[in-house]
Protein backbone atom coordinates (compact mmCIF):
# COMPACT_ATOMS: atom_id res chain seq x y z
CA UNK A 1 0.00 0.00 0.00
CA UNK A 2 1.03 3.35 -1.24
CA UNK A 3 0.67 6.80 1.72
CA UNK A 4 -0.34 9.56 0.59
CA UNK A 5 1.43 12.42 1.93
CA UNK A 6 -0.42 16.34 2.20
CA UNK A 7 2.29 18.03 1.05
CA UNK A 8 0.31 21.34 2.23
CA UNK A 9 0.68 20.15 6.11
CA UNK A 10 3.55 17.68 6.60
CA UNK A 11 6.94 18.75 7.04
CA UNK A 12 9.47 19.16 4.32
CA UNK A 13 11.82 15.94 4.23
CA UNK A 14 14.90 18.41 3.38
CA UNK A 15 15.69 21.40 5.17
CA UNK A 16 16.93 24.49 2.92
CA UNK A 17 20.72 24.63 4.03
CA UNK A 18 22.04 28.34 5.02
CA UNK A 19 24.83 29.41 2.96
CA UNK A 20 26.72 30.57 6.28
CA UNK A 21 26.80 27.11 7.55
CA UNK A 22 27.81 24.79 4.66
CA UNK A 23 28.92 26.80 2.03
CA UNK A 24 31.88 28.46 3.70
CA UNK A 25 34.53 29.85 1.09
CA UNK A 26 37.67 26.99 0.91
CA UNK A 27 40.78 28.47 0.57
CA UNK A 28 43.32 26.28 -2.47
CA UNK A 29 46.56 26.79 -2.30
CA UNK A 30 48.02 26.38 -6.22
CA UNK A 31 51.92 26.05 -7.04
CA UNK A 32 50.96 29.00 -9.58
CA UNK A 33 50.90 31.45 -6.66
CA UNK A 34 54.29 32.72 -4.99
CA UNK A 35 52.69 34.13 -1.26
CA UNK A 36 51.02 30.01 -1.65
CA UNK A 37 54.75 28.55 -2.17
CA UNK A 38 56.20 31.33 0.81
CA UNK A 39 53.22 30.28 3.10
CA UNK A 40 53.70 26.55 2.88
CA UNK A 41 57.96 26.72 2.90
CA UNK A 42 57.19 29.12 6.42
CA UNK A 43 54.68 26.53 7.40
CA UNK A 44 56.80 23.88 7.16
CA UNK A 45 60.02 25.40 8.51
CA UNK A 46 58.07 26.14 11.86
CA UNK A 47 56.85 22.35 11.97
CA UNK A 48 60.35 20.86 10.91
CA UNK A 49 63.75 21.46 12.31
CA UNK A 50 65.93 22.12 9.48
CA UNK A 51 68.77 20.12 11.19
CA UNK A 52 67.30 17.07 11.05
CA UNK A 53 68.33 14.16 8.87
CA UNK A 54 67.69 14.25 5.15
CA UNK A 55 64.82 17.00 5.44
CA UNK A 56 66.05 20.84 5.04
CA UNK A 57 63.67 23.23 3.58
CA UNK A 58 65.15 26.35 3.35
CA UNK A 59 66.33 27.19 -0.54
CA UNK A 60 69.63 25.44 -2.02
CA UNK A 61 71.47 28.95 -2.20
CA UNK A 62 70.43 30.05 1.58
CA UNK A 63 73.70 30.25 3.70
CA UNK A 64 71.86 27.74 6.29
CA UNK A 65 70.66 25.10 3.75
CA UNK A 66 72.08 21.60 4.57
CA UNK A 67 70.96 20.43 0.80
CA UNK A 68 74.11 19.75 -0.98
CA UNK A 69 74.85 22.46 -3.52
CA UNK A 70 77.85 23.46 -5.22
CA UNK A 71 78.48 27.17 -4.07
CA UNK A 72 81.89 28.40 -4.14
CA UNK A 73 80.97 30.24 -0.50
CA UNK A 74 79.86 28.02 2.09
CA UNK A 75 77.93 27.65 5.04
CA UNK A 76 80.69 27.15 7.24
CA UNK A 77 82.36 30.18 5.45
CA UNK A 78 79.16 32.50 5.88
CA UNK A 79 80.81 31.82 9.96
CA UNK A 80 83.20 33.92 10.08
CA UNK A 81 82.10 36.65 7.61
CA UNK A 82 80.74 39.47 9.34
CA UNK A 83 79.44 43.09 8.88
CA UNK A 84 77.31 44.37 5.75
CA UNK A 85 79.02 41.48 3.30
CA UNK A 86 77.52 39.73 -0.11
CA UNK A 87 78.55 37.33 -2.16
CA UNK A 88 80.09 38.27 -5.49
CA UNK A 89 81.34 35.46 -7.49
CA UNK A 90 77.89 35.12 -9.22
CA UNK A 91 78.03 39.34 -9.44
CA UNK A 92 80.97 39.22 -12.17
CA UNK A 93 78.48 41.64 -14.54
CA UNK A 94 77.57 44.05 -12.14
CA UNK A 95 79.47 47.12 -11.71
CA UNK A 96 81.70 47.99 -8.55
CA UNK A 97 79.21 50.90 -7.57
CA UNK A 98 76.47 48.25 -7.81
CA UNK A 99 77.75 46.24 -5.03
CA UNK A 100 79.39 48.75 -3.28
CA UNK A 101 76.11 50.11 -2.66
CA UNK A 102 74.44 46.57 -1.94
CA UNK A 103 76.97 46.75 1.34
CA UNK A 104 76.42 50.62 2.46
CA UNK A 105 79.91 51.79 0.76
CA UNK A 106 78.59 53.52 -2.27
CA UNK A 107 80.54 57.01 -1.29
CA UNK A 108 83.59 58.44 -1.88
CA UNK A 109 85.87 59.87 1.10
CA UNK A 110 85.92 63.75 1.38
CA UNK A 111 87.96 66.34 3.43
CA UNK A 112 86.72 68.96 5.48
CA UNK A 113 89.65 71.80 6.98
CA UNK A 114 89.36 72.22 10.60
CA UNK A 115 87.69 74.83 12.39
CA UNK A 116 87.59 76.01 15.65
CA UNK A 117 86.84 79.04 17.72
CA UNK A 118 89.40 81.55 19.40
CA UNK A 119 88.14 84.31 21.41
CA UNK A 120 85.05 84.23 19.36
CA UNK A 121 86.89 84.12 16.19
CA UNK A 122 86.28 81.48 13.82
CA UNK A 123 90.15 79.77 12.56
CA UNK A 124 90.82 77.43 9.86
CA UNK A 125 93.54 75.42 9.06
CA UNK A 126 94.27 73.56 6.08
CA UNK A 127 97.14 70.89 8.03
CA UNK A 128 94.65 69.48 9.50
CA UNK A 129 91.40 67.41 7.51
CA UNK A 130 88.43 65.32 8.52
CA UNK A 131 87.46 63.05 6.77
CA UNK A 132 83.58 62.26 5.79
CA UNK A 133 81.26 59.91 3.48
CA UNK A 134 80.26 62.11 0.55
CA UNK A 135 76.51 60.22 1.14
CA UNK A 136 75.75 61.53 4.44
CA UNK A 137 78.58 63.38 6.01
CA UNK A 138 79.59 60.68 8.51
CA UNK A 139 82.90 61.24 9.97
CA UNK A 140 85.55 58.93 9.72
CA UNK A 141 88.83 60.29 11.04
CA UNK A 142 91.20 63.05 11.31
CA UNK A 143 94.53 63.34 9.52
CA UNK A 144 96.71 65.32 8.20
CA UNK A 145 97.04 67.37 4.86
CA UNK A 146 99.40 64.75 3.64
CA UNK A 147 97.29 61.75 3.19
CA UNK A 148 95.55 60.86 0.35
CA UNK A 149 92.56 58.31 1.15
CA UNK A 150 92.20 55.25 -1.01
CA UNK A 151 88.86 55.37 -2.10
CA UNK A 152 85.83 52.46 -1.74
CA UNK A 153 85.38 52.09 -5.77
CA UNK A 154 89.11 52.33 -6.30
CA UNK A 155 90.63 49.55 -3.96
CA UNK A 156 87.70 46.96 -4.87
CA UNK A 157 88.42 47.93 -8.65
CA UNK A 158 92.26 47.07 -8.34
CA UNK A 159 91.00 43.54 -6.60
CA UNK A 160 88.59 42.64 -9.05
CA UNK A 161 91.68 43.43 -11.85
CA UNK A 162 94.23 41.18 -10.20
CA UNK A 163 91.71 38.44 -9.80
CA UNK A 164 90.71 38.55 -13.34
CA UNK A 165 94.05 38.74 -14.61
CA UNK A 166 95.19 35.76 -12.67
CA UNK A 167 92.16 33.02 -13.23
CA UNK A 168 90.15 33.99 -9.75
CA UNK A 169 87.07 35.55 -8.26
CA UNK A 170 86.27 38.08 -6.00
CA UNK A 171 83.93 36.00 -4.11
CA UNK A 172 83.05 38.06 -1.11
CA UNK A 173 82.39 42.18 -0.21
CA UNK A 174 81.63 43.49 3.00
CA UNK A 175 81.90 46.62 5.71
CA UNK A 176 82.56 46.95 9.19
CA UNK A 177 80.44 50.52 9.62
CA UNK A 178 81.90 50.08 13.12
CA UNK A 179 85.43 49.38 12.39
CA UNK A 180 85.09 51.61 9.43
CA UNK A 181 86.71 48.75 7.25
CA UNK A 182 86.33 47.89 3.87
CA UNK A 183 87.44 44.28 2.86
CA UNK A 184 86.93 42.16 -0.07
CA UNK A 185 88.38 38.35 -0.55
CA UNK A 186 88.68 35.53 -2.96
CA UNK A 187 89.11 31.84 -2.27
CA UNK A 188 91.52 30.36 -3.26
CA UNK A 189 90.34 26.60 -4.48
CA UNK A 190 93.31 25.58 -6.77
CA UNK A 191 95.31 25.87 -3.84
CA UNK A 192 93.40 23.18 -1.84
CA UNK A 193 95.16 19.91 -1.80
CA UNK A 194 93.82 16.26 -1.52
CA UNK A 195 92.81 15.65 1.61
CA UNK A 196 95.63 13.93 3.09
CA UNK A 197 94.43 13.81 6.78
CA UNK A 198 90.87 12.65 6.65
CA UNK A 199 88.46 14.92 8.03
CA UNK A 200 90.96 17.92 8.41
CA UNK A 201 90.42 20.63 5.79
CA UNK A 202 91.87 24.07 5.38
CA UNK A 203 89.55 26.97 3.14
CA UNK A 204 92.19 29.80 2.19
CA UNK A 205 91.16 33.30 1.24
CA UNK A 206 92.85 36.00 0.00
CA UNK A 207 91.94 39.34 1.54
CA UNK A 208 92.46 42.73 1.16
CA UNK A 209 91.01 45.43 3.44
CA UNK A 210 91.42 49.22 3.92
CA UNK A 211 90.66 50.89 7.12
CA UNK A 212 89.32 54.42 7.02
CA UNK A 213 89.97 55.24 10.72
CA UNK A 214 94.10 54.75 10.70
CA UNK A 215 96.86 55.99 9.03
CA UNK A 216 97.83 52.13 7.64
CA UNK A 217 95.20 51.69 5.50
CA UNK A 218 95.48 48.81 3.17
CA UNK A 219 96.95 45.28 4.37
CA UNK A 220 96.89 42.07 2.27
CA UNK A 221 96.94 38.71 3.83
CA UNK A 222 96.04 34.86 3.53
CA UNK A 223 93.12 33.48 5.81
CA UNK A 224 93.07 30.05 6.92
CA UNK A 225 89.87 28.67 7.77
CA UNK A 226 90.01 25.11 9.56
CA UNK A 227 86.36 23.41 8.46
CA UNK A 228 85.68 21.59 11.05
CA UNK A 229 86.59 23.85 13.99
CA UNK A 230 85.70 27.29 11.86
CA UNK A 231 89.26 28.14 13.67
CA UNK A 232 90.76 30.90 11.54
CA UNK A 233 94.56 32.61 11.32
CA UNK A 234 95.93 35.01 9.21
CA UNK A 235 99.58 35.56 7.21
CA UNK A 236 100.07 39.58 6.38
CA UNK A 237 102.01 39.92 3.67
CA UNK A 238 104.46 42.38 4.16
CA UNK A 239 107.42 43.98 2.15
CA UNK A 240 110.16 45.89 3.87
CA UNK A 241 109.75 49.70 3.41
CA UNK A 242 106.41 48.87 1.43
CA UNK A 243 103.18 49.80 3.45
CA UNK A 244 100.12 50.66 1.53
CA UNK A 245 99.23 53.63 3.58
CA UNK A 246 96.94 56.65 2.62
CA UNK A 247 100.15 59.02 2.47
CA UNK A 248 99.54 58.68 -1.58
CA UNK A 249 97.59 57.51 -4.25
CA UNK A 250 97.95 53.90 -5.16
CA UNK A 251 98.27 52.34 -8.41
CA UNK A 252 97.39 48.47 -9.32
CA UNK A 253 100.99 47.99 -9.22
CA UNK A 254 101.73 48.08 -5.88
CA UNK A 255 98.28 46.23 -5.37
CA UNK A 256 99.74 43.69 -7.53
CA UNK A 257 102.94 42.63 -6.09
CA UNK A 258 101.80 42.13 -2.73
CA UNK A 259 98.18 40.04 -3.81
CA UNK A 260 100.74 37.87 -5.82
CA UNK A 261 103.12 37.60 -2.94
CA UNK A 262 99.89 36.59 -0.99
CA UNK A 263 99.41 33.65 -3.20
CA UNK A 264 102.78 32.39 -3.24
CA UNK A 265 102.98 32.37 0.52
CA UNK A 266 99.53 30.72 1.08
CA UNK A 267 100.88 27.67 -0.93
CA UNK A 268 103.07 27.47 1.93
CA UNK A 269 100.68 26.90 4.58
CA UNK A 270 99.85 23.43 3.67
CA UNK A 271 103.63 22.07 3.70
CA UNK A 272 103.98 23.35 7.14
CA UNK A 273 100.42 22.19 8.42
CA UNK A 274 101.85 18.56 7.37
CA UNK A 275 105.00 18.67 9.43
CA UNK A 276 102.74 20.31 12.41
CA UNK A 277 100.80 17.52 12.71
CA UNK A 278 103.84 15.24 12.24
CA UNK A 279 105.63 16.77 15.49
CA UNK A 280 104.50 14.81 17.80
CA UNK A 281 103.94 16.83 21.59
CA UNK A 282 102.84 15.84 24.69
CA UNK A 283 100.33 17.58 26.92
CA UNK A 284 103.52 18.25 29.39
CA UNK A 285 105.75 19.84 26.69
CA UNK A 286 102.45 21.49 25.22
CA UNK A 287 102.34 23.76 28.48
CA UNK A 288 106.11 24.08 28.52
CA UNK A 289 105.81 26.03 25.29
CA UNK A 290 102.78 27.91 25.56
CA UNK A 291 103.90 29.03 29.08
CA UNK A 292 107.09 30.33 27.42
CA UNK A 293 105.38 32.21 24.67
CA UNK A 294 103.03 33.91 26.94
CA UNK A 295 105.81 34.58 29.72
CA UNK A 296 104.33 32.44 32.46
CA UNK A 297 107.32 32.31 34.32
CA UNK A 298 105.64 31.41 37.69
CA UNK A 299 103.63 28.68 35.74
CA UNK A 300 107.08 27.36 34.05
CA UNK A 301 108.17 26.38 37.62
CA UNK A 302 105.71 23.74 37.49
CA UNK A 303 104.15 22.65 34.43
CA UNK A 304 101.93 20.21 35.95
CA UNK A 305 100.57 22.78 38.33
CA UNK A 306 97.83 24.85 36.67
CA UNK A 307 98.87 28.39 35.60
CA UNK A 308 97.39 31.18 37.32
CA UNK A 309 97.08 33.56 33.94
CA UNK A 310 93.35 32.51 32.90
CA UNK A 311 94.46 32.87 29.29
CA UNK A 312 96.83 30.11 29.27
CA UNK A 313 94.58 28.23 31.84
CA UNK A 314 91.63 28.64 29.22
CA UNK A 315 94.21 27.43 26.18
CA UNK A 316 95.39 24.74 27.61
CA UNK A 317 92.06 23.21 28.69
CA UNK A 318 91.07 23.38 24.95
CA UNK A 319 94.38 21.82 23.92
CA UNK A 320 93.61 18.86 26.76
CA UNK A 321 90.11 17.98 26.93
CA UNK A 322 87.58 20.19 24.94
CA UNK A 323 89.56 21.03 21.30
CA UNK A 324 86.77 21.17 18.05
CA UNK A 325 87.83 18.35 16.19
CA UNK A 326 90.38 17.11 18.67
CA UNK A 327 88.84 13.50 17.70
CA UNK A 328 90.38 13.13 15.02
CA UNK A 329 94.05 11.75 13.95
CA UNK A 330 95.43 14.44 12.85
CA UNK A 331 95.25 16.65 16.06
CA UNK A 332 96.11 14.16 18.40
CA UNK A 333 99.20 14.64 20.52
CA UNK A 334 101.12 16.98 17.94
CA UNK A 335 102.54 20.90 17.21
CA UNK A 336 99.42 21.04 15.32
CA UNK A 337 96.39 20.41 18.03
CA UNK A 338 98.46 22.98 20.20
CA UNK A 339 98.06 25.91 17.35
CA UNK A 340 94.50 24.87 17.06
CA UNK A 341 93.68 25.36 20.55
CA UNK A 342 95.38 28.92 20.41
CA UNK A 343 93.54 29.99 16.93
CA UNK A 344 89.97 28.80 18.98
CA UNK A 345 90.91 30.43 22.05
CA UNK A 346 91.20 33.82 19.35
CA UNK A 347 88.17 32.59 17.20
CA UNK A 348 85.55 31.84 19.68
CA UNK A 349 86.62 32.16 23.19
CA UNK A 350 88.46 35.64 23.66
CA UNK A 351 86.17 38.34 24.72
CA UNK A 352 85.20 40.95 22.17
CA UNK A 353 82.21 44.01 22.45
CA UNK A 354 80.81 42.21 19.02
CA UNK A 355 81.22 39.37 16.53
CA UNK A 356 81.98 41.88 13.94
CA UNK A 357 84.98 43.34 16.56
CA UNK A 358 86.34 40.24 16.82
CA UNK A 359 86.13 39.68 13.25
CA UNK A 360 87.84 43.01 12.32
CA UNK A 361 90.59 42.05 14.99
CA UNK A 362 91.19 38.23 13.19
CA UNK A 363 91.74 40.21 9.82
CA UNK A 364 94.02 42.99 11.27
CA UNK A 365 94.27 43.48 15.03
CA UNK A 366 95.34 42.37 17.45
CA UNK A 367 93.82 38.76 17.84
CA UNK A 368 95.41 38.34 13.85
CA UNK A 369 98.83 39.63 15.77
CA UNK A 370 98.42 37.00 18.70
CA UNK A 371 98.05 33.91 15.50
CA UNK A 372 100.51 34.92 13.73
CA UNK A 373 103.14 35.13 16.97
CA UNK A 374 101.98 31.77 18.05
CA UNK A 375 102.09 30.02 14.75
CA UNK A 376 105.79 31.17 14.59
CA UNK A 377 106.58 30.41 18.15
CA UNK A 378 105.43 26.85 18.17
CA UNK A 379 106.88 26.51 14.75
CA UNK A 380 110.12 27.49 16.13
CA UNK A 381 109.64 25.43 19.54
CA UNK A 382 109.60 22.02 17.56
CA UNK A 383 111.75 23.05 15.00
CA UNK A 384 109.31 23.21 11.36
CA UNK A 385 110.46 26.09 9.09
């Protein structure tokens, strides 16, 4: 039997559905749009460490990616890079003003004659200058009449020339506004050599910088990065009675001999890492050296005492129990693991107001002064040349 249903008094079977509570607008995300792409990448980098194994998702070319890609400038070189710096070795067809000005260093130094007041009257002399940015009149220091200043566009202009003219790159530009220091480097792969001591790699740059607040304003010099430690020394590269100072306008000439003397000594470095880690040195002749090369002579009357100057305390802790990469071979009870704890002490343990302080004293203060003595004293002490 068939109901009937009054379709004039029963109930409708199918409620009419709001549009507020069913048909709510669903938001698609498409590949086609860019903010989509950002949104997801953000999404995902808040949900997923980018440390952990196999999975990174920041891009190929960010200076934190873990995905292997075949950059000339590393991650573990972005480490010790600091200031306003950019990479330049994909830059080759941009102009020197272009990436001058991508760092803050698109001016030119200019001289003001000082003034001062006397009894109300206004005196200028012409001996003595300050010198300015031409972009917003920030000073930088005070010299005399004498000096010529080096300018920005000029002194990366002669570094991009060598480089060129001898098969390299300028691969990195940066500023210290603090430090008022210009610097530019290249690295130098063709000297790398076949890893001979697994795990124990050496990045060198070449570097040029020019300081704006002293009288010495251009030094060139080797850096040597240690990978796996991120410990770094430098080599100046200096000829006697030959200072590239602002007392006079410099041509690529004298740029050139000492960025090819650079080179030559860099290819050094290697050779004597090798007989480093050759010397063998125990922890007891260790302290006996760096005690003499930082004058410890209450510590030298007992080695086995600890010393009571905290910076050879803190160095020789490093060289005996908590060295970066002390596990492997090649810095284990040698000349070698001793320089490494001195060049860490200087990297990442020495006090400084800022990373880019400390980094402006590695390249040409006095933390790059302290390497350079110790290289050469524990060099000496076990008898590499």
């Amino acid at each position: 039997m068939i109901a009937r249903v009054d379709w004039t008094t029963s109930k409708p079977f199918f409620k009419a559905l709001k549009p507020t509570s069913f048909f709510k607008k669903i938001l698609v995300m498409t590949l086609s749009n860019p903010q989509n792409i950002d949104q997801f990448k953000r999404s995902l980098e808040k949900s997923m460490s980018v440390t952990t194994t196999g999975l990174c998702t920041l891009d190929t070319d960010h200076r934190d990616s873990e995905t292997s890609n075949w950059r000339k400038v590393t991650k573990e070189d972005w480490q010790f890079f600091q200031g306003h710096v950019i990479e330049t070795w994909n830059k080759t067809s941009a102009t020197t003003e272009e990436l001058l000005r991508e760092i803050g260093a698109d001016w030119s130094v200019v001289g003001s004659s000082h003034e001062h007041l006397h009894n109300g009257e206004l005196l200028v002399t012409d001996k003595v200058v300050h010198w300015h940015q031409s972009n917003n009149g920030l000073y930088l220091s005070t010299f005399t009449d004498k000096r010529k200043p080096a300018q920005p566009v000029d002194v990366v202009n002669n570094f991009r020339q060598y480089c060129s003219s001898v098969g390299l790159s300028m691969d990195v530009l940066g500023y210290l506004p603090n430090e008022k220091r210009l610097y530019c480097a290249s690295k130098l792969v063709q000297i790398n050599k076949p890893m001979v001591h697994v795990g124990d790699e050496t990045d060198h740059w070449l570097f040029i910088t020019c300081d704006y607040g002293q009288a010495k304003a251009m030094r060139v010099f080797v850096f040597h990065n240690e990978l796996v430690c991120t410990n770094g020394m430098v080599q100046k590269i200096v000829e006697k009675n030959h200072i590239l100072s602002h007392r006079k306008t410099r041509t690529y000439d004298e740029f050139q001999v000492l960025l090819s003397r650079a080179v030559t000594k860099c290819e050094r470095y290697e050779d004597i890492k090798d007989q480093l880690i050759n010397k063998k040195l125990s922890h007891t002749e260790a302290r006996n050296v760096i005690r003499r090369f930082f004058r410890d002579t209450q510590g030298l009357e007992d080695v086995n005492e600890p010393s009571k100057m905290k910076t050879v305390n803190q160095i020789e802790y490093l060289n005996e129990y908590s060295l970066k990469g002390g596990h492997l071979p090649s810095r284990q009870g040698n000349a070698f693991r001793l320089l490494q704890a001195v060049t860490e002490y200087t990297s990442h343990h020495r006090r400084a107001k800022s990373d880019d302080y400390r980094f402006s004293q590695k390249l040409g203060g006095d933390l790059g002064r302290l390497d350079v003595r110790a290289h050469d004293f524990i060099a000496e002490a076990v008898g590499v040349s």
